[in-house]
PDB file of N, CA and C in Angstrom:
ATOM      1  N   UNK A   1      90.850  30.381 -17.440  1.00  0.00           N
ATOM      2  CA  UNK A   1      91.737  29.359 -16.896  1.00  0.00           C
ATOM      3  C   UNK A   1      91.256  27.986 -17.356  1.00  0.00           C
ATOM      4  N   UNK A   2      92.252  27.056 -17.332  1.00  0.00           N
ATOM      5  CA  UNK A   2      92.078  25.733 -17.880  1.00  0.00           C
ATOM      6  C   UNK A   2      92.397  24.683 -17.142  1.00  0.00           C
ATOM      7  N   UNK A   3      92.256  23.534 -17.100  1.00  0.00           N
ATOM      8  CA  UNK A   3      93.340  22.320 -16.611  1.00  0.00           C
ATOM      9  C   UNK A   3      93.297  21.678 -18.054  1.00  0.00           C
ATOM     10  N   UNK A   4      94.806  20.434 -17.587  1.00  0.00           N
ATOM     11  CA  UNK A   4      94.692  19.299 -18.313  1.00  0.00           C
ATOM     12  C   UNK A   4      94.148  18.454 -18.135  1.00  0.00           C
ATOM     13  N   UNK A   5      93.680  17.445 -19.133  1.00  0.00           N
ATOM     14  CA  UNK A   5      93.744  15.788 -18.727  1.00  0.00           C
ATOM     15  C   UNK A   5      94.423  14.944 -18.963  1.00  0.00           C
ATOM     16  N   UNK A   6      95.007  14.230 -17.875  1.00  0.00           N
ATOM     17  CA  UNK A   6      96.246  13.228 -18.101  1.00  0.00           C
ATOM     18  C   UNK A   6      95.664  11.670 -18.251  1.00  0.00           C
ATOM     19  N   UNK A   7      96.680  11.242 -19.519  1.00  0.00           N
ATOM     20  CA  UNK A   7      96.187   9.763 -19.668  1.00  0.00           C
ATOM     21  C   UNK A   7      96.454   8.490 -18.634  1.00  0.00           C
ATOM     22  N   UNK A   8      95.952   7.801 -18.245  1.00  0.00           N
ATOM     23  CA  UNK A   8      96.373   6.682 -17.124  1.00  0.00           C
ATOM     24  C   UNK A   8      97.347   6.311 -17.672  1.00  0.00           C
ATOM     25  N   UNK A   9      98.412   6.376 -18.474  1.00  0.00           N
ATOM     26  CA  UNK A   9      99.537   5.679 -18.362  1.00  0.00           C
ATOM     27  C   UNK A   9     100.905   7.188 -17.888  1.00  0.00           C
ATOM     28  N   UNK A  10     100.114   8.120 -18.149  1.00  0.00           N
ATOM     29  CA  UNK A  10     101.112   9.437 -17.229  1.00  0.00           C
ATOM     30  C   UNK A  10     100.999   9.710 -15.665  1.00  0.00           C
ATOM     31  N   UNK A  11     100.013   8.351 -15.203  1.00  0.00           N
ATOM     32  CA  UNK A  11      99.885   9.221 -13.733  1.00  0.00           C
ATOM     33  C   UNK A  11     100.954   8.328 -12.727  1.00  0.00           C
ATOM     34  N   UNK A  12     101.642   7.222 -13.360  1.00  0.00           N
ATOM     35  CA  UNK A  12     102.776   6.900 -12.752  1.00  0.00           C
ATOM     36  C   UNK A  12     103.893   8.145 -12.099  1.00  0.00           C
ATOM     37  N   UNK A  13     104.148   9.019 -13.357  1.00  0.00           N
ATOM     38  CA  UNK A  13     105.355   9.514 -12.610  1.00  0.00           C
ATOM     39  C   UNK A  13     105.155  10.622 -12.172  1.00  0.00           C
ATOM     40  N   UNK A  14     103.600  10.686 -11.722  1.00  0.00           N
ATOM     41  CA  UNK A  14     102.918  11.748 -10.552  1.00  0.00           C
ATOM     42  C   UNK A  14     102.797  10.990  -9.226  1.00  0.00           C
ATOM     43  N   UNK A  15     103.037   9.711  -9.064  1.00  0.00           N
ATOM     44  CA  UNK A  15     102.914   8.979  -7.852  1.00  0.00           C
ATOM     45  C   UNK A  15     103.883   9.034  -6.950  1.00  0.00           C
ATOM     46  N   UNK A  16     103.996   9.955  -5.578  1.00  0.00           N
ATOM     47  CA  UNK A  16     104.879   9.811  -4.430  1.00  0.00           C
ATOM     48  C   UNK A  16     105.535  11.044  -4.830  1.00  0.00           C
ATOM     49  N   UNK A  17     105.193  12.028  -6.079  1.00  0.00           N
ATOM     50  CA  UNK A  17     105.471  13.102  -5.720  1.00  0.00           C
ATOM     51  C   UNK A  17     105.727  14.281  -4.928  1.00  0.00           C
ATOM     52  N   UNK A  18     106.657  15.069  -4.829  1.00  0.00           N
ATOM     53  CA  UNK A  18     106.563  16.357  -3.752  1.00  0.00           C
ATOM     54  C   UNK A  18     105.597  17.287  -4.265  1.00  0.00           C
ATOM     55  N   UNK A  19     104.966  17.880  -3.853  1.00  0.00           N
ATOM     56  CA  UNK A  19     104.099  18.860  -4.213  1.00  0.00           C
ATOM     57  C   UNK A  19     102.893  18.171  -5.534  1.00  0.00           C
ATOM     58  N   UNK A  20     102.229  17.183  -5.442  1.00  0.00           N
ATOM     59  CA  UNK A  20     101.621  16.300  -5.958  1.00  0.00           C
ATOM     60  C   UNK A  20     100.646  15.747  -5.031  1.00  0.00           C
ATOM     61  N   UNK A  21      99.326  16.186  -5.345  1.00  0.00           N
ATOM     62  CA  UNK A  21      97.938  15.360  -4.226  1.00  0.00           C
ATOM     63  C   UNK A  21      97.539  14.419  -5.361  1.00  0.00           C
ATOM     64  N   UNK A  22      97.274  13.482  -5.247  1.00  0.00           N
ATOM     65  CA  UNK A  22      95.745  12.685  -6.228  1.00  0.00           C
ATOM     66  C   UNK A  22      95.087  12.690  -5.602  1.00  0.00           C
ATOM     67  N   UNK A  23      94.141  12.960  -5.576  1.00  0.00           N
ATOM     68  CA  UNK A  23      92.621  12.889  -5.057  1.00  0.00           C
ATOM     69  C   UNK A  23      91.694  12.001  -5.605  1.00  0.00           C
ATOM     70  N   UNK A  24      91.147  11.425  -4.868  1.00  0.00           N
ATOM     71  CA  UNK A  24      90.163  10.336  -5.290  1.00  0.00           C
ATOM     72  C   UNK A  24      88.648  10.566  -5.019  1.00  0.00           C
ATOM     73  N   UNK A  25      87.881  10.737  -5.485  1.00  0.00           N
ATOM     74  CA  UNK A  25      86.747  11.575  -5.618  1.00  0.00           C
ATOM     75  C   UNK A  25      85.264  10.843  -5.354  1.00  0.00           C
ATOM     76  N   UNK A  26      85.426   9.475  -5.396  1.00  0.00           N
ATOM     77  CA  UNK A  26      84.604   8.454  -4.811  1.00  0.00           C
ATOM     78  C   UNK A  26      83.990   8.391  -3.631  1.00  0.00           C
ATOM     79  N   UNK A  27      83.138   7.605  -2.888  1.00  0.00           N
ATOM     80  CA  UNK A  27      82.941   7.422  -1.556  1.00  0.00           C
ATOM     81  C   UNK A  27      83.633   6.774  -1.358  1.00  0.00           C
ATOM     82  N   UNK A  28      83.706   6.894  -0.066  1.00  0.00           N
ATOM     83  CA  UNK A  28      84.786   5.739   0.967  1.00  0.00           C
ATOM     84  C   UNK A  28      84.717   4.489   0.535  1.00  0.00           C
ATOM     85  N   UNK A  29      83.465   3.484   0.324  1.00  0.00           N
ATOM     86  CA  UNK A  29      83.860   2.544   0.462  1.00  0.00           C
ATOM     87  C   UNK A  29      84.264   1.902  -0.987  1.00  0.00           C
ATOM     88  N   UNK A  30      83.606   3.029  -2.110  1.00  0.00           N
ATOM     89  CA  UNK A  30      85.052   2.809  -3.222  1.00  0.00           C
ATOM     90  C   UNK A  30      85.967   2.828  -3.136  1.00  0.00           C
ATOM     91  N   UNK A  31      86.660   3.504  -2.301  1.00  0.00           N
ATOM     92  CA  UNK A  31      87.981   3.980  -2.466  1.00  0.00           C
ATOM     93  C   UNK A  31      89.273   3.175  -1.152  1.00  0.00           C
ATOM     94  N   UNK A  32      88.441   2.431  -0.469  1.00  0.00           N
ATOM     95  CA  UNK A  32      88.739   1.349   0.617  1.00  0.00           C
ATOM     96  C   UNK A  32      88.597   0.023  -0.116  1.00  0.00           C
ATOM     97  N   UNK A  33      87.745  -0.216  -1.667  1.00  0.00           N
ATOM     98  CA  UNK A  33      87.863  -1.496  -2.206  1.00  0.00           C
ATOM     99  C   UNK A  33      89.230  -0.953  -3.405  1.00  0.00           C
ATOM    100  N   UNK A  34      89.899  -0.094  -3.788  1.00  0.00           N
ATOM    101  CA  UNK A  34      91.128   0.145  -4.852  1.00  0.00           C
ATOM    102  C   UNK A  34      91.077   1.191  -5.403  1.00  0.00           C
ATOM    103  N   UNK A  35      92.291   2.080  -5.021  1.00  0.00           N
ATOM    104  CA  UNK A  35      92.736   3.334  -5.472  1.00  0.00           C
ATOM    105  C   UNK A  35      94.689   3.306  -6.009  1.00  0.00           C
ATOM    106  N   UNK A  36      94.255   4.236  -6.392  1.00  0.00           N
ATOM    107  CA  UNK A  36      95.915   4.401  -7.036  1.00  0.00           C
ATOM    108  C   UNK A  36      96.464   4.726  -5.918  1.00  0.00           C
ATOM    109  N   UNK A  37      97.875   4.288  -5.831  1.00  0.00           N
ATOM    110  CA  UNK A  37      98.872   4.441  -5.035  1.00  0.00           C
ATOM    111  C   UNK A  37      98.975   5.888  -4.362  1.00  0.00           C
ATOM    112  N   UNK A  38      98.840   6.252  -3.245  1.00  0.00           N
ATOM    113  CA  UNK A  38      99.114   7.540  -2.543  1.00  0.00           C
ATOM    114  C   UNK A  38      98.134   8.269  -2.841  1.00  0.00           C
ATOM    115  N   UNK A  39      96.848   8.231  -3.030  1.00  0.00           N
ATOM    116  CA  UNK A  39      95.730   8.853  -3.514  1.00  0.00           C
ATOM    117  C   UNK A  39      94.742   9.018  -2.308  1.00  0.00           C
ATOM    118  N   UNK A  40      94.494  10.115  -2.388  1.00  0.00           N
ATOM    119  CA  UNK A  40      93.439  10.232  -0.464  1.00  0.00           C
ATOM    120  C   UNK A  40      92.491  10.704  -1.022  1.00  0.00           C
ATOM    121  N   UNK A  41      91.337   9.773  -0.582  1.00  0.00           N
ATOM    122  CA  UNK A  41      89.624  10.461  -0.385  1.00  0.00           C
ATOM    123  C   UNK A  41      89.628  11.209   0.140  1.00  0.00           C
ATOM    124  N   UNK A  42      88.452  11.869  -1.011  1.00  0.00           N
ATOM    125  CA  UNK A  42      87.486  13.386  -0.246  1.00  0.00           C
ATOM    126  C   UNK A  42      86.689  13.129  -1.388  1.00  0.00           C
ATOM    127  N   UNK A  43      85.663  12.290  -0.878  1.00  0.00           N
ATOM    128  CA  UNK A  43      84.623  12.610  -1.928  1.00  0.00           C
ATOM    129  C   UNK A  43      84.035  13.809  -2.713  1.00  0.00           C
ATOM    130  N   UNK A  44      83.654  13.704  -3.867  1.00  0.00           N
ATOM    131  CA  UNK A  44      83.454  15.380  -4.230  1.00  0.00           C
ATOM    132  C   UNK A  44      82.436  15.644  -3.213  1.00  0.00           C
ATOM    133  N   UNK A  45      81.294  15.462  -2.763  1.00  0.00           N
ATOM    134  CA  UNK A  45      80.342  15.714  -2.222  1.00  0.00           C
ATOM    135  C   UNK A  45      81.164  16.536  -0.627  1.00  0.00           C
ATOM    136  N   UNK A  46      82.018  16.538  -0.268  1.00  0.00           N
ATOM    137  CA  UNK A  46      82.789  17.413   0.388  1.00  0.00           C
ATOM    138  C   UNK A  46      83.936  18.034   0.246  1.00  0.00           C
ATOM    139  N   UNK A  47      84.260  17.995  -1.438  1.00  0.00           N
ATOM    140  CA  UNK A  47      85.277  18.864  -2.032  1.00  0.00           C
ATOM    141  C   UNK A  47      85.437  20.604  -1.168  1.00  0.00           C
ATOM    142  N   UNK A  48      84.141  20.924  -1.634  1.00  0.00           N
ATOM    143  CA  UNK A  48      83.833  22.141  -1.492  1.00  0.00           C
ATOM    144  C   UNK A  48      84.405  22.613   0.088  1.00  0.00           C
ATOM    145  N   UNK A  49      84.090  21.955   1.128  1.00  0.00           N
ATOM    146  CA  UNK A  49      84.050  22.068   2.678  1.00  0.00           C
ATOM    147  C   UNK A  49      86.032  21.901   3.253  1.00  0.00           C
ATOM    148  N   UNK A  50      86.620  21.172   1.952  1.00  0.00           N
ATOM    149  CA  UNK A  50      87.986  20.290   2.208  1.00  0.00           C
ATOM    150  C   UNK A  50      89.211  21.393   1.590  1.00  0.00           C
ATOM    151  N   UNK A  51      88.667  21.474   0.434  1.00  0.00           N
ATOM    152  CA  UNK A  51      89.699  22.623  -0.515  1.00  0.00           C
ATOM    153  C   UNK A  51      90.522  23.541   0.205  1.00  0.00           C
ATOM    154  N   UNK A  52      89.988  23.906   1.211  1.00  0.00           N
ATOM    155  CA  UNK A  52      91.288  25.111   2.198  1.00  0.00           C
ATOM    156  C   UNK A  52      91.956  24.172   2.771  1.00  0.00           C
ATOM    157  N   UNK A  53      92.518  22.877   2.750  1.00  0.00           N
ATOM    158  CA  UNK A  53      93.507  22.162   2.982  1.00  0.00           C
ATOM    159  C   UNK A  53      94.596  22.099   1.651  1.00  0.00           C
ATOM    160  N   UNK A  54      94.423  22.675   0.884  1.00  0.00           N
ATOM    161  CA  UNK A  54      95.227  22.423  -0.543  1.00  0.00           C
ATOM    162  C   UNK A  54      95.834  23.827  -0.737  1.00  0.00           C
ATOM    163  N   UNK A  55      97.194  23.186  -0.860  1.00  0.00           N
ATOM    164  CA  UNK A  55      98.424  24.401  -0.894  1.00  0.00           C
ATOM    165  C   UNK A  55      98.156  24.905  -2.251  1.00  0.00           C
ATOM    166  N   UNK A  56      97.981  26.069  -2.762  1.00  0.00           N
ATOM    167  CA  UNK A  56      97.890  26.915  -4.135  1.00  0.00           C
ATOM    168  C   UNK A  56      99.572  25.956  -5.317  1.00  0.00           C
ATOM    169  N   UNK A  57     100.711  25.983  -4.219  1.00  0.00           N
ATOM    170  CA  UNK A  57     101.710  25.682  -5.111  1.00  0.00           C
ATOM    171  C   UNK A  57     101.721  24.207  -5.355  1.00  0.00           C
ATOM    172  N   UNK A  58     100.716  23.312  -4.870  1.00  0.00           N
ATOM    173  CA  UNK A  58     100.875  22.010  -4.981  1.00  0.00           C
ATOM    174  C   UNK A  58      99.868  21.730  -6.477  1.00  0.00           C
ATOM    175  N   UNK A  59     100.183  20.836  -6.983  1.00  0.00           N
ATOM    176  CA  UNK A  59      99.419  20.366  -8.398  1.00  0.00           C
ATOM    177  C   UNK A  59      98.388  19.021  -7.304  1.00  0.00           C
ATOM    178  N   UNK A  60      96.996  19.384  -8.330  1.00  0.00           N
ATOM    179  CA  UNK A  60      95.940  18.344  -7.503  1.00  0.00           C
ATOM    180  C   UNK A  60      95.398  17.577  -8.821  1.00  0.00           C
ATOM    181  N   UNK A  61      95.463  16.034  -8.833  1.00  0.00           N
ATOM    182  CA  UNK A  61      94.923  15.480  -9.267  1.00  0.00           C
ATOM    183  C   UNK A  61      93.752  14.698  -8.847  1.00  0.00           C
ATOM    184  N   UNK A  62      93.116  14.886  -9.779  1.00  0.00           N
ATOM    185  CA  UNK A  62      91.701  14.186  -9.257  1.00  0.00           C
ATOM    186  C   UNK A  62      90.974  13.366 -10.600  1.00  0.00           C
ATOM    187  N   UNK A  63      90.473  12.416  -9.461  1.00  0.00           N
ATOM    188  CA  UNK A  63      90.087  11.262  -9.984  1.00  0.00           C
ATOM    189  C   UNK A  63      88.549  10.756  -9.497  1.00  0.00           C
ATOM    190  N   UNK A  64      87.806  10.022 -10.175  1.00  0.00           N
ATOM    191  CA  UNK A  64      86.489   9.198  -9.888  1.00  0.00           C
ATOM    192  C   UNK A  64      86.615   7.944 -10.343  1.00  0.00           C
ATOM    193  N   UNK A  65      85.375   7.546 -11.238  1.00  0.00           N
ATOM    194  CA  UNK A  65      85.079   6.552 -11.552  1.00  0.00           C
ATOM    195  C   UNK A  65      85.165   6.337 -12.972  1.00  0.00           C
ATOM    196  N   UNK A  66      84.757   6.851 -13.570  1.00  0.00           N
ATOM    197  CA  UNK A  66      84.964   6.859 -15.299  1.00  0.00           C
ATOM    198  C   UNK A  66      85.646   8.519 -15.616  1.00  0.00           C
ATOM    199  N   UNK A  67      85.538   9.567 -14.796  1.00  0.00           N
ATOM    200  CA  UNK A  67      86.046  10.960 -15.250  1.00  0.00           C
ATOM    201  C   UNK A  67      85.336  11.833 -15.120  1.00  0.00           C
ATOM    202  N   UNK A  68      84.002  11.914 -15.173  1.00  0.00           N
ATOM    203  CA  UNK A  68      82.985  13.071 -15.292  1.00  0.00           C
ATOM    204  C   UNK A  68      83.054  13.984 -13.875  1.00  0.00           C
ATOM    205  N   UNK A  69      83.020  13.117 -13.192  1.00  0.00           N
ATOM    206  CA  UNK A  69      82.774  13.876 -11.383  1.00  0.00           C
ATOM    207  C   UNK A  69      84.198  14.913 -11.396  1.00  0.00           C
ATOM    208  N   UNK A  70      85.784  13.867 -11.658  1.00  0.00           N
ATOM    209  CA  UNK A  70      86.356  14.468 -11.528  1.00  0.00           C
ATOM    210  C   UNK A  70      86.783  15.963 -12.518  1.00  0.00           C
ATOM    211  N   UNK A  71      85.932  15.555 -13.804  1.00  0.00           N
ATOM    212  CA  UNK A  71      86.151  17.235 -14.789  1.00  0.00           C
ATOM    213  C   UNK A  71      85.597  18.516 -13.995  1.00  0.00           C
ATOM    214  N   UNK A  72      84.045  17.996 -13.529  1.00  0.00           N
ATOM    215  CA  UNK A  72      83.402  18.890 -12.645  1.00  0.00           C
ATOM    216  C   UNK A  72      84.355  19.478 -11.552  1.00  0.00           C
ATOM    217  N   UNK A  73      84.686  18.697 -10.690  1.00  0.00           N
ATOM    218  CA  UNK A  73      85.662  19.327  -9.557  1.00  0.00           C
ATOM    219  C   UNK A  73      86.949  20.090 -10.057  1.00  0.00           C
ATOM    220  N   UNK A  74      87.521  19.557 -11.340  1.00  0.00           N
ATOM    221  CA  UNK A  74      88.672  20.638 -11.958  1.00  0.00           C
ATOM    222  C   UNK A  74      87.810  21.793 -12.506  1.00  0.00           C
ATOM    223  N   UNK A  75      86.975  22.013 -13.096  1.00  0.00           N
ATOM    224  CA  UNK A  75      86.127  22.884 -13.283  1.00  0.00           C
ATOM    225  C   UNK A  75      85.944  24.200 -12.647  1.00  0.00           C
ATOM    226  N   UNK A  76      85.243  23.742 -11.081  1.00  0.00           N
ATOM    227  CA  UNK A  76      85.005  24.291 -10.130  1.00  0.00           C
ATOM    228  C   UNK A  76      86.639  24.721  -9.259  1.00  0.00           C
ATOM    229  N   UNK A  77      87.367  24.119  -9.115  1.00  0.00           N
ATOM    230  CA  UNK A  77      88.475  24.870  -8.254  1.00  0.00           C
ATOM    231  C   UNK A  77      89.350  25.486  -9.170  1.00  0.00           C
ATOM    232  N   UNK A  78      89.459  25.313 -10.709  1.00  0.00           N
ATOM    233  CA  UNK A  78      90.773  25.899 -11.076  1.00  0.00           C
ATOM    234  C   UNK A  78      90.213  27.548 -11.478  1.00  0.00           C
ATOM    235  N   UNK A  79      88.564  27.949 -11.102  1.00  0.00           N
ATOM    236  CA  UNK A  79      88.226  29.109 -10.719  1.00  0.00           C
ATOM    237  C   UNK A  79      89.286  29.431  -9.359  1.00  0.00           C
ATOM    238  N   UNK A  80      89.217  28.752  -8.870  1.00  0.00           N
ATOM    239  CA  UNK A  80      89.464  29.699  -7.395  1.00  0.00           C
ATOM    240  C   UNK A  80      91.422  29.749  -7.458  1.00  0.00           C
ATOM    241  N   UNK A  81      91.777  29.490  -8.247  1.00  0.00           N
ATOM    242  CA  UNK A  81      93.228  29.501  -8.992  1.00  0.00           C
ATOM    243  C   UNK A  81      94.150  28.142  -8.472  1.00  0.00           C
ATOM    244  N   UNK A  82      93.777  26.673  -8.485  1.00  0.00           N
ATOM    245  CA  UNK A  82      94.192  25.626  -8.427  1.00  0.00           C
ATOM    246  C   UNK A  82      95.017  25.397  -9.520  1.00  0.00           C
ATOM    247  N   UNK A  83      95.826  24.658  -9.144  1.00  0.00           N
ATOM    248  CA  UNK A  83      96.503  23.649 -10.122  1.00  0.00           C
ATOM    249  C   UNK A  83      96.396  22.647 -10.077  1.00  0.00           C
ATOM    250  N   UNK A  84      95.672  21.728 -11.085  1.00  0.00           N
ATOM    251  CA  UNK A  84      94.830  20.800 -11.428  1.00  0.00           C
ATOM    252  C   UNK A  84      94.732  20.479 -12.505  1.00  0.00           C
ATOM    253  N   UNK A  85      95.110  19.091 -12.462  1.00  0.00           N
ATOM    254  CA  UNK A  85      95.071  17.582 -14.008  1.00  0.00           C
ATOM    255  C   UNK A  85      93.594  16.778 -13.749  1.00  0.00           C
ATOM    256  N   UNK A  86      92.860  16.664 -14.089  1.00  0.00           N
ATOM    257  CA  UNK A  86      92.069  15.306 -13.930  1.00  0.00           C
ATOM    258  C   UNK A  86      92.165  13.863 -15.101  1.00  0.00           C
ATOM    259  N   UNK A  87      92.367  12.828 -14.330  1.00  0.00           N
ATOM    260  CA  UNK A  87      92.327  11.706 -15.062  1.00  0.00           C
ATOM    261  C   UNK A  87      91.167  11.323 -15.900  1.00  0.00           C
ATOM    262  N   UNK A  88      92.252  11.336 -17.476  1.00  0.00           N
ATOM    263  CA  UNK A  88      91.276  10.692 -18.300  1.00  0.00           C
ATOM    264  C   UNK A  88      91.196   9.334 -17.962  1.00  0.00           C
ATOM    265  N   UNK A  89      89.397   8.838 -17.744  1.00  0.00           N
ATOM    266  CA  UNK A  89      89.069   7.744 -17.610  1.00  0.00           C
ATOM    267  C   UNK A  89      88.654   7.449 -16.379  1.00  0.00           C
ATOM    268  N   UNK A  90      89.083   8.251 -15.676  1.00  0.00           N
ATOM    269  CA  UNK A  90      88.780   7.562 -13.960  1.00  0.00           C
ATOM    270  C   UNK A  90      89.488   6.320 -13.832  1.00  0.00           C
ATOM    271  N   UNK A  91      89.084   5.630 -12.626  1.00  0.00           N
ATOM    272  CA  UNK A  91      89.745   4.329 -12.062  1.00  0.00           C
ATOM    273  C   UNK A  91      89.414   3.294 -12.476  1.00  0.00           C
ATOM    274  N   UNK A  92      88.636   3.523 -14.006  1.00  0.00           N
ATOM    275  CA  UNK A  92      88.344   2.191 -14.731  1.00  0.00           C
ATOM    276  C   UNK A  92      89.141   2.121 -15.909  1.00  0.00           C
ATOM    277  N   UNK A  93      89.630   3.412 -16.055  1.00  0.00           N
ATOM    278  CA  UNK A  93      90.718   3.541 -17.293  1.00  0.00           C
ATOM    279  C   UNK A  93      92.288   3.104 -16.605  1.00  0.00           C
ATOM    280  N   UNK A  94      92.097   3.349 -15.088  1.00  0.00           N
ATOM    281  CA  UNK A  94      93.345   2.980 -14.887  1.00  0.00           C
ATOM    282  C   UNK A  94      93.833   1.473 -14.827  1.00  0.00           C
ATOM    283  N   UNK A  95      92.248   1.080 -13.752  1.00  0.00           N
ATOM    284  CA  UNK A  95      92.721  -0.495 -14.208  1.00  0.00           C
ATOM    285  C   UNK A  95      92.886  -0.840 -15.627  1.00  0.00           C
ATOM    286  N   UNK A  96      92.451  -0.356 -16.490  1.00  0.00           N
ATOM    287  CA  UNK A  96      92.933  -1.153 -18.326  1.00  0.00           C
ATOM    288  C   UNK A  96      91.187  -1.254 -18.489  1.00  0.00           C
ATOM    289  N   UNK A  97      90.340  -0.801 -17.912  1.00  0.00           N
ATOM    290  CA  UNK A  97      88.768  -1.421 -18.431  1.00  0.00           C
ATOM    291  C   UNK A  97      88.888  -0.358 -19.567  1.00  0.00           C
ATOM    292  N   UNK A  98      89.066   0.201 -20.018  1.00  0.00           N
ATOM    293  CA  UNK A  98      89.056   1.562 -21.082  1.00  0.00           C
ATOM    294  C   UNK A  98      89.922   1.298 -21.548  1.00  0.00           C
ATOM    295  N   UNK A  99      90.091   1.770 -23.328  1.00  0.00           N
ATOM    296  CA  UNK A  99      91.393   2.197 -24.139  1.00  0.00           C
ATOM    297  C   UNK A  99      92.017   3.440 -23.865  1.00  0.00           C
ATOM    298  N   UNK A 100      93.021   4.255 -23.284  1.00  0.00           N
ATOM    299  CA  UNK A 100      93.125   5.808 -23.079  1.00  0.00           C
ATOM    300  C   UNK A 100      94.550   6.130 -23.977  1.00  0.00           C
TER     301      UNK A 100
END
């Protein structure tokens, strides 16, 4: 099994989706100073404990800081049969700090 990675200029018309999570993968008080629109913390560090809240038919995007945390967490759940994109770049590619 695989996921994709989606470029920050595709995660617009994943925003306010039906059956669409973003996940934001930061600590809180990253994610209380700027996150993408409709995007809910769960730090990875309690991914693991949170995941039986996530519907199998819903698509989960996940996100960090530059990308790495969030490859790991697509990694780890699209074993357990998720559907899952992680953002290329994290939330520094989204603000524009990155070329993507």
């Amino acid at each position: 099994m695989s996921f994709d990675t989606i470029k920050t200029s595709e995660i617009t018309k994943y925003i306010g989706r039906r059956n669409v999570l973003i996940i934001d993968l930061r600590e809180r008080e990253e994610f209380l100073a700027g996150h993408i629109p409709t995007a809910v913390n769960i730090p990875y560090e309690e991914l693991e404990d949170e995941k039986y809240r996530f519907k199998r038919n819903c698509l989960l995007i996940f996100y960090c800081d530059r990308g790495n945390i969030s490859l790991l967490a697509a990694r780890d759940l699209i074993k357990d049969g998720y559907n899952i994109k992680s953002l290329y770049g994290g939330i520094r590619a989204y603000r524009g700090k990155l070329e993507c």
